[in-house]
N, C-alpha and C. Protein backbone atom coordinates (compact mmCIF):
# COMPACT_ATOMS: atom_id res chain seq x y z
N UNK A 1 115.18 91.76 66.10
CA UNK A 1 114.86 91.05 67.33
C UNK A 1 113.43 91.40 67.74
N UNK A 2 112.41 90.12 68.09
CA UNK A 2 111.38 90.33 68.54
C UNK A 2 111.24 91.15 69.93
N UNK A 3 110.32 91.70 70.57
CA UNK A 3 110.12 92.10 71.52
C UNK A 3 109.27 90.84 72.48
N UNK A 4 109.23 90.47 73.62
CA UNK A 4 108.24 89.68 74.21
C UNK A 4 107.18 90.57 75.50
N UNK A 5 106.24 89.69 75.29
CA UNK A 5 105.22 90.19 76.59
C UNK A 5 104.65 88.85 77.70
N UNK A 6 105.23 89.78 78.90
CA UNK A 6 104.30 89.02 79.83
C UNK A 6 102.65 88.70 80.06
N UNK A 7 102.50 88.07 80.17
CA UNK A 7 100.60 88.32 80.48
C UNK A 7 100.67 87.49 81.45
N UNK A 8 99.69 88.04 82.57
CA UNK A 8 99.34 87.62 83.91
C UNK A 8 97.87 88.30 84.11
N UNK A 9 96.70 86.88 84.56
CA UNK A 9 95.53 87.02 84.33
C UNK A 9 95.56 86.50 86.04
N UNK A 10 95.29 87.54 87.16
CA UNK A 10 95.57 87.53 88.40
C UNK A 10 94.43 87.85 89.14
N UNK A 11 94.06 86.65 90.58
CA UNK A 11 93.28 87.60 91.22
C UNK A 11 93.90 87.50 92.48
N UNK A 12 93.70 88.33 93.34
CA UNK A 12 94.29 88.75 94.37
C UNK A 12 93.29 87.83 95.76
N UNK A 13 93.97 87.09 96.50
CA UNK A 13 93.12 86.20 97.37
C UNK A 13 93.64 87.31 98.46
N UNK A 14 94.41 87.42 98.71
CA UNK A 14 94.98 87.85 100.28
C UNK A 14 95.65 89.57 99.72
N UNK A 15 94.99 90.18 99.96
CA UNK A 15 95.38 91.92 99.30
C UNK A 15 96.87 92.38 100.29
N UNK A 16 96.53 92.18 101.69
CA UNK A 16 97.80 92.85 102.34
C UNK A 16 99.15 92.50 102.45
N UNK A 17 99.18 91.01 102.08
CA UNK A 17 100.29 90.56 102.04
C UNK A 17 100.94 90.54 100.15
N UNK A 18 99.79 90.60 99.28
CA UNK A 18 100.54 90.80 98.25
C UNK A 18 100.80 92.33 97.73
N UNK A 19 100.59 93.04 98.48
CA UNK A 19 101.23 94.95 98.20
C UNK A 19 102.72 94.41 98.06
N UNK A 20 103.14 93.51 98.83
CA UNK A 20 104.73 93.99 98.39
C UNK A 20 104.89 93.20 97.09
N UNK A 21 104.63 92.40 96.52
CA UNK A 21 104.59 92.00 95.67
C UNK A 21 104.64 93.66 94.36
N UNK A 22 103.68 94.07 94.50
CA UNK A 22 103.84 95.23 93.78
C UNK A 22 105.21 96.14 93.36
N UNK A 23 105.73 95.92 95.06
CA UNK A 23 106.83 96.91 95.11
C UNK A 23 108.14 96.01 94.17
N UNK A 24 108.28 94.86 94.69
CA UNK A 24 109.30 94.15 94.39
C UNK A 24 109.17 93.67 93.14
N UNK A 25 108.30 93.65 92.23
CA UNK A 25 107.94 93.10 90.83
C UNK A 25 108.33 94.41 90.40
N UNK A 26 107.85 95.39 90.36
CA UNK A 26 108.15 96.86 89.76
C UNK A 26 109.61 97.28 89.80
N UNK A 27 110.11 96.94 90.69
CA UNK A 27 111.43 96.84 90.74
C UNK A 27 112.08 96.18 89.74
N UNK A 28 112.11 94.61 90.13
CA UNK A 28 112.53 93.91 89.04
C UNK A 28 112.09 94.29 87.90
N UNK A 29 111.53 94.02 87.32
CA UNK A 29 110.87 94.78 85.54
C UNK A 29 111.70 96.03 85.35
N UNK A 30 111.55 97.45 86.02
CA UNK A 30 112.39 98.18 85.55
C UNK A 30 114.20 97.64 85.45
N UNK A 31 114.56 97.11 86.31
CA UNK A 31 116.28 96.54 86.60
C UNK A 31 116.29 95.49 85.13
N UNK A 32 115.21 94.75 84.54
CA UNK A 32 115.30 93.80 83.69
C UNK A 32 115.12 94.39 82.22
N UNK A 33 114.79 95.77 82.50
CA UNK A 33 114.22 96.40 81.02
C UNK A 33 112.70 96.30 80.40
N UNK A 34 111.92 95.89 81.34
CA UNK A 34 110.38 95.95 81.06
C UNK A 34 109.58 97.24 81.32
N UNK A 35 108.45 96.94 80.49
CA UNK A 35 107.43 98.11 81.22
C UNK A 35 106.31 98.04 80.80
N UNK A 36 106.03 98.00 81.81
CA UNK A 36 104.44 97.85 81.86
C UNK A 36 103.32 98.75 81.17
N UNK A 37 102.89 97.78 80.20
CA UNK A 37 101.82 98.53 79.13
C UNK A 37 100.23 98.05 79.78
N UNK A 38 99.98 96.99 80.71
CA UNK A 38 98.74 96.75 81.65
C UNK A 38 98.83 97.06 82.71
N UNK A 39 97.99 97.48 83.45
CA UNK A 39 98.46 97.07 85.17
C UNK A 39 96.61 97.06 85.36
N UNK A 40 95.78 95.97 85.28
CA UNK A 40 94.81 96.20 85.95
C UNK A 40 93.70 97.15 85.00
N UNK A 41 93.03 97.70 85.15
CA UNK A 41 91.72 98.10 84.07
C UNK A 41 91.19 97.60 84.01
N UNK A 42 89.86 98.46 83.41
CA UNK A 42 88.56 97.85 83.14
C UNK A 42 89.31 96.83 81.59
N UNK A 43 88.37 95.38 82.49
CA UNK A 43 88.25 94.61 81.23
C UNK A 43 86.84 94.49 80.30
N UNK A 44 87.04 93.83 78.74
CA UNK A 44 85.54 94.17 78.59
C UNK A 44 85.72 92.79 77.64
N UNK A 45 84.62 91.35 78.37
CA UNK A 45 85.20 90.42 77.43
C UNK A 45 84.36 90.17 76.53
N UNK A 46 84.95 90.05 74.73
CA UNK A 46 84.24 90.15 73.87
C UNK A 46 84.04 88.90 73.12
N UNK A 47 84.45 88.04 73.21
CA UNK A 47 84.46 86.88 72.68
C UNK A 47 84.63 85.72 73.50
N UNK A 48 84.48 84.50 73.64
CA UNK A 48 85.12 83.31 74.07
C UNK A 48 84.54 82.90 75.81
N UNK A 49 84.64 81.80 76.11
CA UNK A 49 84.44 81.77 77.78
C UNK A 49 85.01 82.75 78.51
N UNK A 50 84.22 83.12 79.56
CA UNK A 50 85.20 83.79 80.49
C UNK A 50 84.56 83.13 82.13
N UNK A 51 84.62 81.59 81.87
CA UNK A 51 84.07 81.31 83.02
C UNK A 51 85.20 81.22 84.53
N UNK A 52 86.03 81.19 84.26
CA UNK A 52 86.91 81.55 85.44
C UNK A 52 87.45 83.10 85.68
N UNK A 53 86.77 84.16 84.75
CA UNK A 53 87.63 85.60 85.24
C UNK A 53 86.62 86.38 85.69
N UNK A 54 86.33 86.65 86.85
CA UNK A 54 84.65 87.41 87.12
C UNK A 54 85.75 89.01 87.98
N UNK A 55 84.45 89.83 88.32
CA UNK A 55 84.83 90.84 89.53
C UNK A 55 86.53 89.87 89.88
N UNK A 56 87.08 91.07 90.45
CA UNK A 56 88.51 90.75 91.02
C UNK A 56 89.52 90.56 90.43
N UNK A 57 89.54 90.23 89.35
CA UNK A 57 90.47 89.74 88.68
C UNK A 57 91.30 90.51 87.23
N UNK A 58 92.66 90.92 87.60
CA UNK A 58 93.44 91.58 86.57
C UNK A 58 94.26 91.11 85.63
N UNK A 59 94.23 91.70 84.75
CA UNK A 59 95.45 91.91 83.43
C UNK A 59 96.39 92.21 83.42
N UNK A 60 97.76 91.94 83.54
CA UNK A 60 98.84 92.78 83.35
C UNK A 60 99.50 92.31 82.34
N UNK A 61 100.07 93.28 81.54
CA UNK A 61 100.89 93.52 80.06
C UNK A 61 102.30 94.01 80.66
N UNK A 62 103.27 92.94 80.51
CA UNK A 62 104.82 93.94 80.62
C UNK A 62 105.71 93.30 79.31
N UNK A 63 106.08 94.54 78.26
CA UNK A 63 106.72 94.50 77.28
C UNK A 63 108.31 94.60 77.85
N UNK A 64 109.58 93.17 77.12
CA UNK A 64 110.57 93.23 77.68
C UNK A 64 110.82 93.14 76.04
N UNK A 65 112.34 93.74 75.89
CA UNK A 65 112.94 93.86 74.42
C UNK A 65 112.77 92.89 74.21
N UNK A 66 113.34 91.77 74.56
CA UNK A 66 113.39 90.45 73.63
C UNK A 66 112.61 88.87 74.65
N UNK A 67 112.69 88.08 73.81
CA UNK A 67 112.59 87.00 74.72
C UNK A 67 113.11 86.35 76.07
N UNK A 68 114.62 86.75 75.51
CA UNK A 68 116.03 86.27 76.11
C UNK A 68 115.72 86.75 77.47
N UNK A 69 115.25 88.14 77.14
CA UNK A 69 115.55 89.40 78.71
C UNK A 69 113.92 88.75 79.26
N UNK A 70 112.90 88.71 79.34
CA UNK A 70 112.05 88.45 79.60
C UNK A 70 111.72 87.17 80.36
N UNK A 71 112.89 86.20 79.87
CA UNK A 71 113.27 84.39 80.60
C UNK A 71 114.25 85.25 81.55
N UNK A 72 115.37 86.03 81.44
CA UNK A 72 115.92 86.21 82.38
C UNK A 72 115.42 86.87 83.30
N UNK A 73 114.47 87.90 82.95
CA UNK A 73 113.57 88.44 84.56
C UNK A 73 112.62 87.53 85.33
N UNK A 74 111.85 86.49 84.55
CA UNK A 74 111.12 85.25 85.32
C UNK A 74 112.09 84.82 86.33
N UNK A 75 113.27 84.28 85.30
CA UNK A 75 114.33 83.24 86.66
C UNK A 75 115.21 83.89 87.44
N UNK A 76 114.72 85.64 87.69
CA UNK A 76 116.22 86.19 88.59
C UNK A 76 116.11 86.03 89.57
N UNK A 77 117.19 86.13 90.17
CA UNK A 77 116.70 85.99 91.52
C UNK A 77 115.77 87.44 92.51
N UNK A 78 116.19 88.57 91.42
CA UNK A 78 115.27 89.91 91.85
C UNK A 78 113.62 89.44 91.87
N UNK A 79 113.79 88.65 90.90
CA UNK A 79 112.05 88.58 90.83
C UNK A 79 111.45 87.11 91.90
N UNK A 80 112.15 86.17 92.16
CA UNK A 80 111.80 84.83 92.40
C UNK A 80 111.44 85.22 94.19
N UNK A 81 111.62 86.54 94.92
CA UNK A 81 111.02 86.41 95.94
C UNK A 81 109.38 87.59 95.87
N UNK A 82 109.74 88.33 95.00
CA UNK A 82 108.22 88.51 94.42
C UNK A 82 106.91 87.97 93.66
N UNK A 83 107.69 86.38 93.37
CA UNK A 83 106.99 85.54 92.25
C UNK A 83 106.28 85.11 93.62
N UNK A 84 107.20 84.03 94.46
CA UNK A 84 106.91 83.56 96.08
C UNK A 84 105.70 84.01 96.47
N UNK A 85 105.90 85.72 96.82
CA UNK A 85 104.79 86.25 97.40
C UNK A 85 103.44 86.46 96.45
N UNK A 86 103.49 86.05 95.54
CA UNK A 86 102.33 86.44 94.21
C UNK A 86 101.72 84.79 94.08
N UNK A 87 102.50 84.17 94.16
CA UNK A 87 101.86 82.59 94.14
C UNK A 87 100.99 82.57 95.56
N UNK A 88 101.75 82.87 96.50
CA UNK A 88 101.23 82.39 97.68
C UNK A 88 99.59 82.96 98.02
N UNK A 89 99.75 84.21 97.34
CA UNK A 89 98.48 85.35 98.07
C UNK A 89 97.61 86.01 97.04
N UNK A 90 97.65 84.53 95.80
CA UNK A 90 96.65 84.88 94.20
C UNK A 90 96.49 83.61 93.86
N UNK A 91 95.63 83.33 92.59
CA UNK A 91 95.17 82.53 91.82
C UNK A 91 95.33 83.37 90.66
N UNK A 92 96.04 82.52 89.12
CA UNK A 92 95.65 82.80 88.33
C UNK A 92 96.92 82.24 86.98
N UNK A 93 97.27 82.94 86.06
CA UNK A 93 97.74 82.50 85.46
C UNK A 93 99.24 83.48 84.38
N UNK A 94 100.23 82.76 84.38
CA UNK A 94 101.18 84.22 83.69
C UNK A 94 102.06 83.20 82.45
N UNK A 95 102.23 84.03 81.23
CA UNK A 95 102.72 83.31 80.48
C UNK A 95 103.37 84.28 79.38
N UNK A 96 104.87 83.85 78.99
CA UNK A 96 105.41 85.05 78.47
C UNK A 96 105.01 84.62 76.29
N UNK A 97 105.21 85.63 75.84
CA UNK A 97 104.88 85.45 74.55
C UNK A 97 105.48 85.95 73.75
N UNK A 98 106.23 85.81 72.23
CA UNK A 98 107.44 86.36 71.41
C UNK A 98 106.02 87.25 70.77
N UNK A 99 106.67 88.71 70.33
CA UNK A 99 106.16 89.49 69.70
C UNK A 99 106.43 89.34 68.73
N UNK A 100 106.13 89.83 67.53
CA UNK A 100 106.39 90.18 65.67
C UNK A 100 107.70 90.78 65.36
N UNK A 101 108.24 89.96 65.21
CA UNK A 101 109.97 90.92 64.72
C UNK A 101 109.36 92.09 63.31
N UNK A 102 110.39 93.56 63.98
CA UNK A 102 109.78 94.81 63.26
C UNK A 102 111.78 94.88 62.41
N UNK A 103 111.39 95.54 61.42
CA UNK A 103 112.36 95.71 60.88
C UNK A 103 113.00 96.84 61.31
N UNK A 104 114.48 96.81 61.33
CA UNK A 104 115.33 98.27 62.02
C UNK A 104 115.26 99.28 61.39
């Protein structure tokens, strides 16, 4: 079974109202079996446009075992009032991706 990853290329418009976002995403992810291998860092871009990602704007990496678990933490309902508050108080973009199936 592959592993999948989230990627979310985020910038933060409104900072005080999306802290809880933090709390309640972190939540969900651990309850769903994720964990976070990004949260933010220096980026350093080496190739390709980067005309929409300047100052402000983060990376996050969250590795979930499989695909399956990874669709089910997008649509839970643990996560869908932290998604709410992350749409409302950012710009940017999140998209989940199947990893390389490793042999057992």
């Amino acid at each position: 079974m592959s592993k999948a990853y989230v990627v979310a290329e985020i910038q933060v418009t409104r900072p005080e109202p999306y802290a809880e976002y933090r709390v309640l995403s972190t939540a969900s992810v651990d309850q769903y079996g994720g964990q976070f291998l990004v949260r933010g860092g220096t980026r350093l871009q080496k190739e390709g446009g980067d005309d929409q990602h300047h100052e402000g704007w983060r990376t996050v990496l969250v590795e979930f075992p499989s695909l399956a678990q990874a669709q089910l933490w997008y649509d839970s309902v643990e996560y869908s009032k932290a998604k709410a508050i992350r749409q409302a108080n950012s710009i940017g973009r999140l998209f989940i991706v199947e990893g390389v199936a490793t042999a057992a």
